[in-house]
C-alpha atoms as a PDB file:
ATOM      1  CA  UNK A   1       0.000   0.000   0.000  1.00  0.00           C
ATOM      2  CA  UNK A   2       2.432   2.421   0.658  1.00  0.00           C
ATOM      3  CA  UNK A   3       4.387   1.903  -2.232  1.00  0.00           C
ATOM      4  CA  UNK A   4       1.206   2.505  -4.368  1.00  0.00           C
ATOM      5  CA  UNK A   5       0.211   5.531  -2.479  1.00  0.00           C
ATOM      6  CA  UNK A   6       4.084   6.890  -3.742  1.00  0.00           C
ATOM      7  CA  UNK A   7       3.484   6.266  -7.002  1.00  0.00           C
ATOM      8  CA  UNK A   8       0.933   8.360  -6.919  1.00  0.00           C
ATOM      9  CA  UNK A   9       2.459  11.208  -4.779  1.00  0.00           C
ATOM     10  CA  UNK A  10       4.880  11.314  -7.708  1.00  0.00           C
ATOM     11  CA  UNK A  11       3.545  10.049 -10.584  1.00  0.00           C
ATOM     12  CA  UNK A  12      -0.327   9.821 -10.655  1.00  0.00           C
ATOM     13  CA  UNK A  13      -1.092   7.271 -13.344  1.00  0.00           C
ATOM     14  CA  UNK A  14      -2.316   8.400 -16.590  1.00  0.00           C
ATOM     15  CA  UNK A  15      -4.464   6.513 -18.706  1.00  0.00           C
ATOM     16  CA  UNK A  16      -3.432   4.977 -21.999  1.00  0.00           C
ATOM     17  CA  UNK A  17      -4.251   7.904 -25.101  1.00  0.00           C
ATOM     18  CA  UNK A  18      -6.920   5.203 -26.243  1.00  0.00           C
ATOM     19  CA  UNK A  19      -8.579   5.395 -23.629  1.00  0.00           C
ATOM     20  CA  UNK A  20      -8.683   8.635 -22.539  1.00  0.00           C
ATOM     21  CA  UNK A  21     -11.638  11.411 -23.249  1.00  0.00           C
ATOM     22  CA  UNK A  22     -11.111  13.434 -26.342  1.00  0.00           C
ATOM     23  CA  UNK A  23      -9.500  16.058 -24.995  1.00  0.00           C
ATOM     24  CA  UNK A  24      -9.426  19.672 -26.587  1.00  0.00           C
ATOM     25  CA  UNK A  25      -6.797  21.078 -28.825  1.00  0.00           C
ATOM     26  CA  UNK A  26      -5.688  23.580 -25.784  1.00  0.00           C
ATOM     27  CA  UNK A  27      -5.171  20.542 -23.279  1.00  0.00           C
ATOM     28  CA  UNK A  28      -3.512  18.277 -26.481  1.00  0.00           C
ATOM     29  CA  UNK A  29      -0.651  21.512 -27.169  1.00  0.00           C
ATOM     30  CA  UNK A  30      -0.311  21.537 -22.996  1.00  0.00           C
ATOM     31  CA  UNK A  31       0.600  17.735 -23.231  1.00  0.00           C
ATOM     32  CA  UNK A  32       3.721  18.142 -24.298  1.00  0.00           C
ATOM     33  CA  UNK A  33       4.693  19.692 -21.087  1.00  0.00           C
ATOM     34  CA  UNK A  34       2.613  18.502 -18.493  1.00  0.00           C
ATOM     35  CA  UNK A  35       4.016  15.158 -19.513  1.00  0.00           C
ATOM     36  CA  UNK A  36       7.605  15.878 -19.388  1.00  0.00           C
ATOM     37  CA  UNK A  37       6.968  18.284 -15.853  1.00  0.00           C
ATOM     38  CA  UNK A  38       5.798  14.898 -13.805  1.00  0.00           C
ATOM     39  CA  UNK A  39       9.445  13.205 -14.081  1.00  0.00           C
ATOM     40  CA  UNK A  40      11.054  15.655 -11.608  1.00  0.00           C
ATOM     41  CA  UNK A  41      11.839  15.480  -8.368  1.00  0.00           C
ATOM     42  CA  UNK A  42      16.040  15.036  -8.339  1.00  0.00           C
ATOM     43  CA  UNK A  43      17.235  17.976  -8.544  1.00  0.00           C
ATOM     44  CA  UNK A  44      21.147  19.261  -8.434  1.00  0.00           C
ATOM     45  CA  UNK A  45      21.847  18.686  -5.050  1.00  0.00           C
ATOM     46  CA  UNK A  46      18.993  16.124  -4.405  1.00  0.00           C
ATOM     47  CA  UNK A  47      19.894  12.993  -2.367  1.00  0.00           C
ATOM     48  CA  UNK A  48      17.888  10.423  -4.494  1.00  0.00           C
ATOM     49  CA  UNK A  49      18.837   8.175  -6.662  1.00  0.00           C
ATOM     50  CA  UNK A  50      18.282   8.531 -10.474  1.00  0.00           C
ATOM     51  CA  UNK A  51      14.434   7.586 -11.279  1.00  0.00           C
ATOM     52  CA  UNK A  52      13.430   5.426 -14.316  1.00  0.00           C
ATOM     53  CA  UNK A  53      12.192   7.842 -17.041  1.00  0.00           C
ATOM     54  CA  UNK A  54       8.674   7.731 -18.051  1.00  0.00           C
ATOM     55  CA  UNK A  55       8.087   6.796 -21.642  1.00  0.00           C
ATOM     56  CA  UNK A  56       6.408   9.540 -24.134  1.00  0.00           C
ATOM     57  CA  UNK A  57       2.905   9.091 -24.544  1.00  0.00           C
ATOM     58  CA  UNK A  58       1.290   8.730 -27.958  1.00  0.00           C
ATOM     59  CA  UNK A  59       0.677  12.282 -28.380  1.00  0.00           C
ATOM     60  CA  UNK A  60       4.320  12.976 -27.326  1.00  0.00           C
ATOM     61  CA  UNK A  61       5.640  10.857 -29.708  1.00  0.00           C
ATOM     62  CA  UNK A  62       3.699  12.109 -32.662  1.00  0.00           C
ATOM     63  CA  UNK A  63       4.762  15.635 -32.051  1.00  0.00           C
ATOM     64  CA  UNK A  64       8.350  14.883 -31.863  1.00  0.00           C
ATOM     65  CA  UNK A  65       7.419  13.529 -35.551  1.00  0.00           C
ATOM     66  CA  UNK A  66       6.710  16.152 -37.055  1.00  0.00           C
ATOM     67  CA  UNK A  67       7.800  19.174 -34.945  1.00  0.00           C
ATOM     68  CA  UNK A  68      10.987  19.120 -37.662  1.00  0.00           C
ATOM     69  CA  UNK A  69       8.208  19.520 -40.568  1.00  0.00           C
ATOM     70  CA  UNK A  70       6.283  21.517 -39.188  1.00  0.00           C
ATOM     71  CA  UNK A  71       9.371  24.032 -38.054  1.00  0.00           C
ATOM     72  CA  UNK A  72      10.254  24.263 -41.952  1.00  0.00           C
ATOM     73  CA  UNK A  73       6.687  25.603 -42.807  1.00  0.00           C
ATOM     74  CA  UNK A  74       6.202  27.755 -39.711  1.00  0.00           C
ATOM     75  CA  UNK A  75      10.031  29.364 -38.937  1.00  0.00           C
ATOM     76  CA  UNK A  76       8.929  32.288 -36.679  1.00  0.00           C
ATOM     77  CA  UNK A  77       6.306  29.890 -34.869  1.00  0.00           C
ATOM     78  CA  UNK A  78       6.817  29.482 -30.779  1.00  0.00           C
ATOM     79  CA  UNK A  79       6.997  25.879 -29.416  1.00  0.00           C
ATOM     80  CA  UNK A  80       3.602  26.556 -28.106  1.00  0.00           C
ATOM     81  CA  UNK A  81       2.648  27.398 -31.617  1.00  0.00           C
ATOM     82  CA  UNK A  82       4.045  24.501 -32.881  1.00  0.00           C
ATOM     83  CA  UNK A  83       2.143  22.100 -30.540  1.00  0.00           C
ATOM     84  CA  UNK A  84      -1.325  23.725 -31.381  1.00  0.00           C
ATOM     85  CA  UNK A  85      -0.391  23.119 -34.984  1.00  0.00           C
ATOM     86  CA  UNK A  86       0.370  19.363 -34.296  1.00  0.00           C
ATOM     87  CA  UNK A  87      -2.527  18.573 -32.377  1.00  0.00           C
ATOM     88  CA  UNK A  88      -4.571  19.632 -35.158  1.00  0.00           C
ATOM     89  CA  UNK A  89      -2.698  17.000 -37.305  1.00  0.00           C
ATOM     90  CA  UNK A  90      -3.218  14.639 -34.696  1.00  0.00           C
ATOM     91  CA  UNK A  91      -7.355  15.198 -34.185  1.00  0.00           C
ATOM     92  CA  UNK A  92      -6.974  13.935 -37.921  1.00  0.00           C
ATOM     93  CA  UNK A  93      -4.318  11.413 -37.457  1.00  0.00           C
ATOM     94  CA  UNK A  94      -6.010   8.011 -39.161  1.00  0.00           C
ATOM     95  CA  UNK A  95      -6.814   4.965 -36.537  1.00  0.00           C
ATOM     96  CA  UNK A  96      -3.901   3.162 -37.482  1.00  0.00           C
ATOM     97  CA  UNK A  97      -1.518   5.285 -36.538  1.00  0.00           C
ATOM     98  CA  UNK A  98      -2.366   6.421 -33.617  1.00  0.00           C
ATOM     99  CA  UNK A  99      -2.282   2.892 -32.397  1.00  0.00           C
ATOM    100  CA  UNK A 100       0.830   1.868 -33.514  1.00  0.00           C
ATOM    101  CA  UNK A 101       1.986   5.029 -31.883  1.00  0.00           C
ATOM    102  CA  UNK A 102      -0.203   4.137 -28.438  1.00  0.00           C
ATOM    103  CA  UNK A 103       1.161   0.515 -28.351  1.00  0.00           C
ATOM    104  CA  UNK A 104       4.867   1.114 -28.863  1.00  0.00           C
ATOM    105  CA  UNK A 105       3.869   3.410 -25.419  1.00  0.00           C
ATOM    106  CA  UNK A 106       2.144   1.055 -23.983  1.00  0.00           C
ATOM    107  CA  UNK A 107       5.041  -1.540 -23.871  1.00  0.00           C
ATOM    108  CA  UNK A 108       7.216   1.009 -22.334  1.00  0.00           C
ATOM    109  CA  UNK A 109       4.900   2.102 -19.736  1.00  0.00           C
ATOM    110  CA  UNK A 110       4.449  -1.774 -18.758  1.00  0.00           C
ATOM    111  CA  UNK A 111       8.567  -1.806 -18.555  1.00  0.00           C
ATOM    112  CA  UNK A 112       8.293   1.420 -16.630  1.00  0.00           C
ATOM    113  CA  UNK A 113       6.133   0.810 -14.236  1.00  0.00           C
ATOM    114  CA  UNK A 114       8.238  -2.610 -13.163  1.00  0.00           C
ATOM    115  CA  UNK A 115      11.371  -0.144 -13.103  1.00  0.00           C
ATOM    116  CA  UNK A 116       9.522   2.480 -11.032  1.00  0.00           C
ATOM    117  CA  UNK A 117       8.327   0.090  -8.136  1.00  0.00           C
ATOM    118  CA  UNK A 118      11.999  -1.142  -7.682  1.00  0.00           C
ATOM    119  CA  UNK A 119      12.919   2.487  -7.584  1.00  0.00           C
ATOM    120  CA  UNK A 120       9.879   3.592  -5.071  1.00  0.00           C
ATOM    121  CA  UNK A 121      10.909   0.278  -2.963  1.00  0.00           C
ATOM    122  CA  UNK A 122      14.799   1.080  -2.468  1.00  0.00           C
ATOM    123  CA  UNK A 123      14.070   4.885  -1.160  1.00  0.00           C
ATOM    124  CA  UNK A 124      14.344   5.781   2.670  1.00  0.00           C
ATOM    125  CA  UNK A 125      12.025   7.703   4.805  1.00  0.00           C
ATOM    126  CA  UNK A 126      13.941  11.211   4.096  1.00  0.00           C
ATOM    127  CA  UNK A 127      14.151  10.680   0.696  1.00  0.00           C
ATOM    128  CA  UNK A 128      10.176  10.628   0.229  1.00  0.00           C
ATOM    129  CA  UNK A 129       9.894  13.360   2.542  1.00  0.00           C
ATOM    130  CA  UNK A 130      12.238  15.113   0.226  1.00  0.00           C
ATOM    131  CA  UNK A 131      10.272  14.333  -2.505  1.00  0.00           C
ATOM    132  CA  UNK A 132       6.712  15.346  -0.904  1.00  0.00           C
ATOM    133  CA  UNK A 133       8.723  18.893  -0.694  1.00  0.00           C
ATOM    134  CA  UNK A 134       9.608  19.040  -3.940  1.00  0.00           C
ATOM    135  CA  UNK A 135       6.013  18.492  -4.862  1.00  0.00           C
ATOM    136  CA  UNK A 136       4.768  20.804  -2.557  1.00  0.00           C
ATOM    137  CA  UNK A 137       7.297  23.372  -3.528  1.00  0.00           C
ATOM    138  CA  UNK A 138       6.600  23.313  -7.609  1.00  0.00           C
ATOM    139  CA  UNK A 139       2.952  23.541  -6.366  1.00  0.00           C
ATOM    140  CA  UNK A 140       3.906  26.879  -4.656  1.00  0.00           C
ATOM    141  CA  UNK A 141       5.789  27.921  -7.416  1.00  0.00           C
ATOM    142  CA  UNK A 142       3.034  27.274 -10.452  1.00  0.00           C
ATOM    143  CA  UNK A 143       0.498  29.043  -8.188  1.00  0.00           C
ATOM    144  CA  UNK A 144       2.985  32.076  -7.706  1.00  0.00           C
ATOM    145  CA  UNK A 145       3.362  31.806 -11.442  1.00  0.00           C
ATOM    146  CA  UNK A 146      -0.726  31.335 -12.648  1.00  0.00           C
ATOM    147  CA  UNK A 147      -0.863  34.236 -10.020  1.00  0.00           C
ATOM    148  CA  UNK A 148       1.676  36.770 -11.773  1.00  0.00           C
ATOM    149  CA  UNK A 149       0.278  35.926 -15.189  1.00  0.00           C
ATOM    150  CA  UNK A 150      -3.370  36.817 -13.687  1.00  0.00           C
ATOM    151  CA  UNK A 151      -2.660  40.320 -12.385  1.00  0.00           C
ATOM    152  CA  UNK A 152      -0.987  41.031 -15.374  1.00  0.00           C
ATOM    153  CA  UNK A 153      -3.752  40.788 -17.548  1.00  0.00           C
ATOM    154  CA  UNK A 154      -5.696  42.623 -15.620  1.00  0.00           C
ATOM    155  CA  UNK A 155      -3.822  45.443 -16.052  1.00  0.00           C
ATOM    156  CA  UNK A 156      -1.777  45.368 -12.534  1.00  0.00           C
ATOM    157  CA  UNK A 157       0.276  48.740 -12.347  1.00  0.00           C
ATOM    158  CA  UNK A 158       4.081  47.714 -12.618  1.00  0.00           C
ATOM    159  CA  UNK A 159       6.291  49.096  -9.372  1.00  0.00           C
ATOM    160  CA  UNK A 160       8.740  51.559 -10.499  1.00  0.00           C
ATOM    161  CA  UNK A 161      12.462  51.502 -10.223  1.00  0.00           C
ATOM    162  CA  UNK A 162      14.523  52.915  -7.629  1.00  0.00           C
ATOM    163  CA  UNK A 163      16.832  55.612  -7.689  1.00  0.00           C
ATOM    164  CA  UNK A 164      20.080  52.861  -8.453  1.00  0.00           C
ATOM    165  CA  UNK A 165      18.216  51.035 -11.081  1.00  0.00           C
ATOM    166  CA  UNK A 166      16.677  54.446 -12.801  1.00  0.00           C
ATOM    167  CA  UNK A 167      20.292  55.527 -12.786  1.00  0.00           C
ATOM    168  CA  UNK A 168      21.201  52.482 -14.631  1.00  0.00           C
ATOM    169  CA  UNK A 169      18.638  52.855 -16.947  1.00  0.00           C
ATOM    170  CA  UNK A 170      20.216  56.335 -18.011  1.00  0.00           C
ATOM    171  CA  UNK A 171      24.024  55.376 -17.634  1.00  0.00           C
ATOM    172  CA  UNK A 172      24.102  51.176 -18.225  1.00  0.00           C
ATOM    173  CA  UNK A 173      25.658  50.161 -21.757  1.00  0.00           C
ATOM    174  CA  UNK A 174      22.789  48.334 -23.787  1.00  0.00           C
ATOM    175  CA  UNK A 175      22.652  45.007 -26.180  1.00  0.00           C
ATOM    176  CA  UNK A 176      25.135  43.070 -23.537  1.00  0.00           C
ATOM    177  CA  UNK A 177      24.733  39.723 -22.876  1.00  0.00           C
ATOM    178  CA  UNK A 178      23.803  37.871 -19.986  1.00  0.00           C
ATOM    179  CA  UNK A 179      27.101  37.660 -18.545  1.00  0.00           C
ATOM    180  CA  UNK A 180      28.467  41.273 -19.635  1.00  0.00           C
ATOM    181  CA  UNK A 181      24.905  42.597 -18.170  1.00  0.00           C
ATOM    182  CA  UNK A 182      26.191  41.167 -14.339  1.00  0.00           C
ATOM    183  CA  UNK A 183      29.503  42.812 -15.036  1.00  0.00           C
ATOM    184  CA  UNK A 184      28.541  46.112 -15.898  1.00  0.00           C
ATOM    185  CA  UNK A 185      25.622  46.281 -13.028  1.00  0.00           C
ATOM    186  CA  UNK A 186      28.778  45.548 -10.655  1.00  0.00           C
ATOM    187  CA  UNK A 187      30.689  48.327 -11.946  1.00  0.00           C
ATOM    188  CA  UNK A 188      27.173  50.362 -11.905  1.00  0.00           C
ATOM    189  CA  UNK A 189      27.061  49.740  -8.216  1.00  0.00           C
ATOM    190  CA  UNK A 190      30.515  50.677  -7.499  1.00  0.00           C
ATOM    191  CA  UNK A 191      29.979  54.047  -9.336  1.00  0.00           C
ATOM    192  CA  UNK A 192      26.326  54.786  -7.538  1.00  0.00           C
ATOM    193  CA  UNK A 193      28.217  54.181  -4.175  1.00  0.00           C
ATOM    194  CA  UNK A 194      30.444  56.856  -4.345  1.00  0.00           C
ATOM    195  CA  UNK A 195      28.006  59.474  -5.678  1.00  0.00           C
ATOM    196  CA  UNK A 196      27.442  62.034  -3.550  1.00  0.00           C
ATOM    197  CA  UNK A 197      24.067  62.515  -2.069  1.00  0.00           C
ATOM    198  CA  UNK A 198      23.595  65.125  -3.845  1.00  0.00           C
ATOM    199  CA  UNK A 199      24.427  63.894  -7.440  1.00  0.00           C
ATOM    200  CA  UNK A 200      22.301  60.800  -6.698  1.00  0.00           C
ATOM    201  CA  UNK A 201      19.171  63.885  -5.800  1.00  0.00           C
ATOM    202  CA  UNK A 202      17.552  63.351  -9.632  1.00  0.00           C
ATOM    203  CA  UNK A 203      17.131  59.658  -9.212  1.00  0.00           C
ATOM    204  CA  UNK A 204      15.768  59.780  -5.716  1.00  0.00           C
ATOM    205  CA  UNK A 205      13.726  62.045  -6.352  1.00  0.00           C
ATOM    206  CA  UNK A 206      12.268  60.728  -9.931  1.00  0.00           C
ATOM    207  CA  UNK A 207      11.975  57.617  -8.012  1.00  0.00           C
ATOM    208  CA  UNK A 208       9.810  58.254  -4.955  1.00  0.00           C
ATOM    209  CA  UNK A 209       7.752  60.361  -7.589  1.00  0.00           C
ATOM    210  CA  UNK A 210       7.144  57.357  -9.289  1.00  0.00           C
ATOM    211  CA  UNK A 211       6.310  55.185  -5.810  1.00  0.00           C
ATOM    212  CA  UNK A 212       3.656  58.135  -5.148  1.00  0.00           C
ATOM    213  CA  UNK A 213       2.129  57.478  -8.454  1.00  0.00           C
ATOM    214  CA  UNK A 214       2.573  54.120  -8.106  1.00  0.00           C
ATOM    215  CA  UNK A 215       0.101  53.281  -5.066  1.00  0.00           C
ATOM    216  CA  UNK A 216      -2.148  55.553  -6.706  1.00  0.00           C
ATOM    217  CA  UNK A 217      -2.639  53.980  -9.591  1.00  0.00           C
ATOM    218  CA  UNK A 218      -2.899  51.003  -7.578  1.00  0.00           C
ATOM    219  CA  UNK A 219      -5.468  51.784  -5.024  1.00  0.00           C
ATOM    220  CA  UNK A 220      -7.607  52.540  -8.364  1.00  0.00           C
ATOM    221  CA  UNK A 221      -6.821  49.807  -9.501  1.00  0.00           C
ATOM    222  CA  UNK A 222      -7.776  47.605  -6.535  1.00  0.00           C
ATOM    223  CA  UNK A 223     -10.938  49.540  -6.499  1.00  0.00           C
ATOM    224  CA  UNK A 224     -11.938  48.415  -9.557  1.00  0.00           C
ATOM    225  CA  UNK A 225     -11.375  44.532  -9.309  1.00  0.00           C
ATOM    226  CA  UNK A 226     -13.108  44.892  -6.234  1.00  0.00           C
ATOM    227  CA  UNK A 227     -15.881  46.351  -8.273  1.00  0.00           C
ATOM    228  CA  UNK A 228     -15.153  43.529 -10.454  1.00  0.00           C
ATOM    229  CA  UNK A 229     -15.594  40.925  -7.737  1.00  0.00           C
ATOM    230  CA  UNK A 230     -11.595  40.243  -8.317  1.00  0.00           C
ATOM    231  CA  UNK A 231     -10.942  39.690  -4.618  1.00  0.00           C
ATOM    232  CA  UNK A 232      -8.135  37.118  -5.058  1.00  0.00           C
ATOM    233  CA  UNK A 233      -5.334  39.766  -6.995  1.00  0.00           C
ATOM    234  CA  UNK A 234      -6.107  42.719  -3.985  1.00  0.00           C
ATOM    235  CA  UNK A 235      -3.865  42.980  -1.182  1.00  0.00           C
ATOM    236  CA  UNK A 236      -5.197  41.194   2.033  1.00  0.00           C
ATOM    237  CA  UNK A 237      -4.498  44.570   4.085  1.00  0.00           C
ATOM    238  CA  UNK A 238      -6.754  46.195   1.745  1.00  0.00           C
ATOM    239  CA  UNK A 239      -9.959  43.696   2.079  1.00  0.00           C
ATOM    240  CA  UNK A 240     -12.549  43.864   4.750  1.00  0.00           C
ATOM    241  CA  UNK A 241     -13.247  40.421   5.732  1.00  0.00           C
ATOM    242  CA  UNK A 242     -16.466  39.630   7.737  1.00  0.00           C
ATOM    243  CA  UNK A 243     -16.803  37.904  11.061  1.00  0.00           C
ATOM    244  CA  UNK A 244     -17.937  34.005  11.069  1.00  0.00           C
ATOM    245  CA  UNK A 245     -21.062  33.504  11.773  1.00  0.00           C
ATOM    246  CA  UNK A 246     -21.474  33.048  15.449  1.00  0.00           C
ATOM    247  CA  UNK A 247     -18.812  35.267  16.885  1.00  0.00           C
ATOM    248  CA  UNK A 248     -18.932  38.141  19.153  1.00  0.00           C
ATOM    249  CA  UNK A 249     -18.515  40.564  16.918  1.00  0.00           C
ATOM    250  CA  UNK A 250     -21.196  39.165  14.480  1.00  0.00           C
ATOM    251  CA  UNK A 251     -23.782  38.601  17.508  1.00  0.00           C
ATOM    252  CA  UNK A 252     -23.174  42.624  18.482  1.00  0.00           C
ATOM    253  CA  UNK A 253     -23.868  43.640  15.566  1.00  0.00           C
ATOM    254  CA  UNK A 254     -27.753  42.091  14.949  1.00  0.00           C
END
């Protein structure tokens, strides 16, 4: 029992693509990653042992077909773009092949699964916990993410830089890469710390001008998704909640 109850702490079993509801062309480009997202777990400095891969799914498989074809035709498309454009291929995909392509999965998964109880068997006490956490943590992490992506589209106003990264802005070299970009903030910091107060003045200034506007474009703005019934993107300080049912404060007040 609690070796099944692992497997599906870490790997939730997914049905075979034969038998699974027709899904949507959304959830069939998503495949493609949610698929590869579930074999995680060890990561750099993780104490468990290398896991037993899970095999590609027929979907998976059929993309990594033609994702070379369909590059050729579409050069500017996104790998998002280029699964939505092979899970239209694959709605029309003819019987045959997309059971040759779910059997040569299914005889993996069987292997799989064999490998993946041996692996779930052999692991101590502290290495599930550490896996648990690592579930729980890319949990936290996708919600902070989903979050993030939310406010954005509803038109969240962005905070404004500070006085050090404003005077970057106006004195930092531009079209550096990654690693030239970490070198020349360095030297930016080394030249902002021996400004004088009063030659860093403009920046401070343009910046806590900006923070003013800032929080008042953003109390609007958290007036209106209140409006909107948006409660979840508004800053708990900033929502009123009501007393249970059955408390003091709720009996005082009838």
């Amino acid at each position: 029992m609690q070796t099944i109850g692992l497997v599906r702490l870490c790997n939730p079993f997914r049905l075979p693509v034969g038998t699974r509801p027709t899904l949507t062309l959304f959830q069939l480009s998503c495949e493609l990653r949610t698929s590869s997202q579930l074999n995680y777990c060890a990561g750099p400095t993780s104490s468990l042992p290398e896991r037993p891969k899970r095999p590609a799914n027929a979907f998976i498989r059929f993309v990594r077909s033609v994702r070379a074809s369909l590059l050729a035709k579409n050069p500017n498309a996104t790998p998002g773009q280029i699964s939505k454009l092979a899970a239209i291929q694959w709605q029309v995909l003819d019987p045959a092949s997309k059971s040759k392509l779910t059997d040569e999965y299914m005889k993996e998964q069987a292997v799989w699964l064999q490998e993946n109880s041996k692996y779930l068997n052999q692991l101590t006490d502290q290495q599930k916990n550490e896996i648990r956490e690592a579930r729980a943590q890319k949990h936290d992490d996708k919600v902070k993410r989903e979050h993030r992506k939310r406010v954005k589209e509803l038109g969240k106003p962005k905070r404004p830089l500070n006085g050090f990264l404003l005077y970057c802005a106006d004195n930092k070299a531009i079209n550096l890469s990654k690693e030239e970009n970490k070198l020349e903030i360095k030297k930016m910091a080394e030249k902002w710390g021996k400004l004088s107060d009063a030659e860093k003045e403009p920046y401070t200034r343009r910046a806590a001008e900006a923070l003013v506007k800032f929080h008042t474009d953003l109390s609007k703005w958290e007036e209106e998704m209140m409006a909107q019934n948006n409660m979840d993107v508004i800053r708990r300080k900033n929502v009123i909640i009501p007393p249970r049912k059955g408390t003091s404060k709720s009996l005082s007040r009838q």
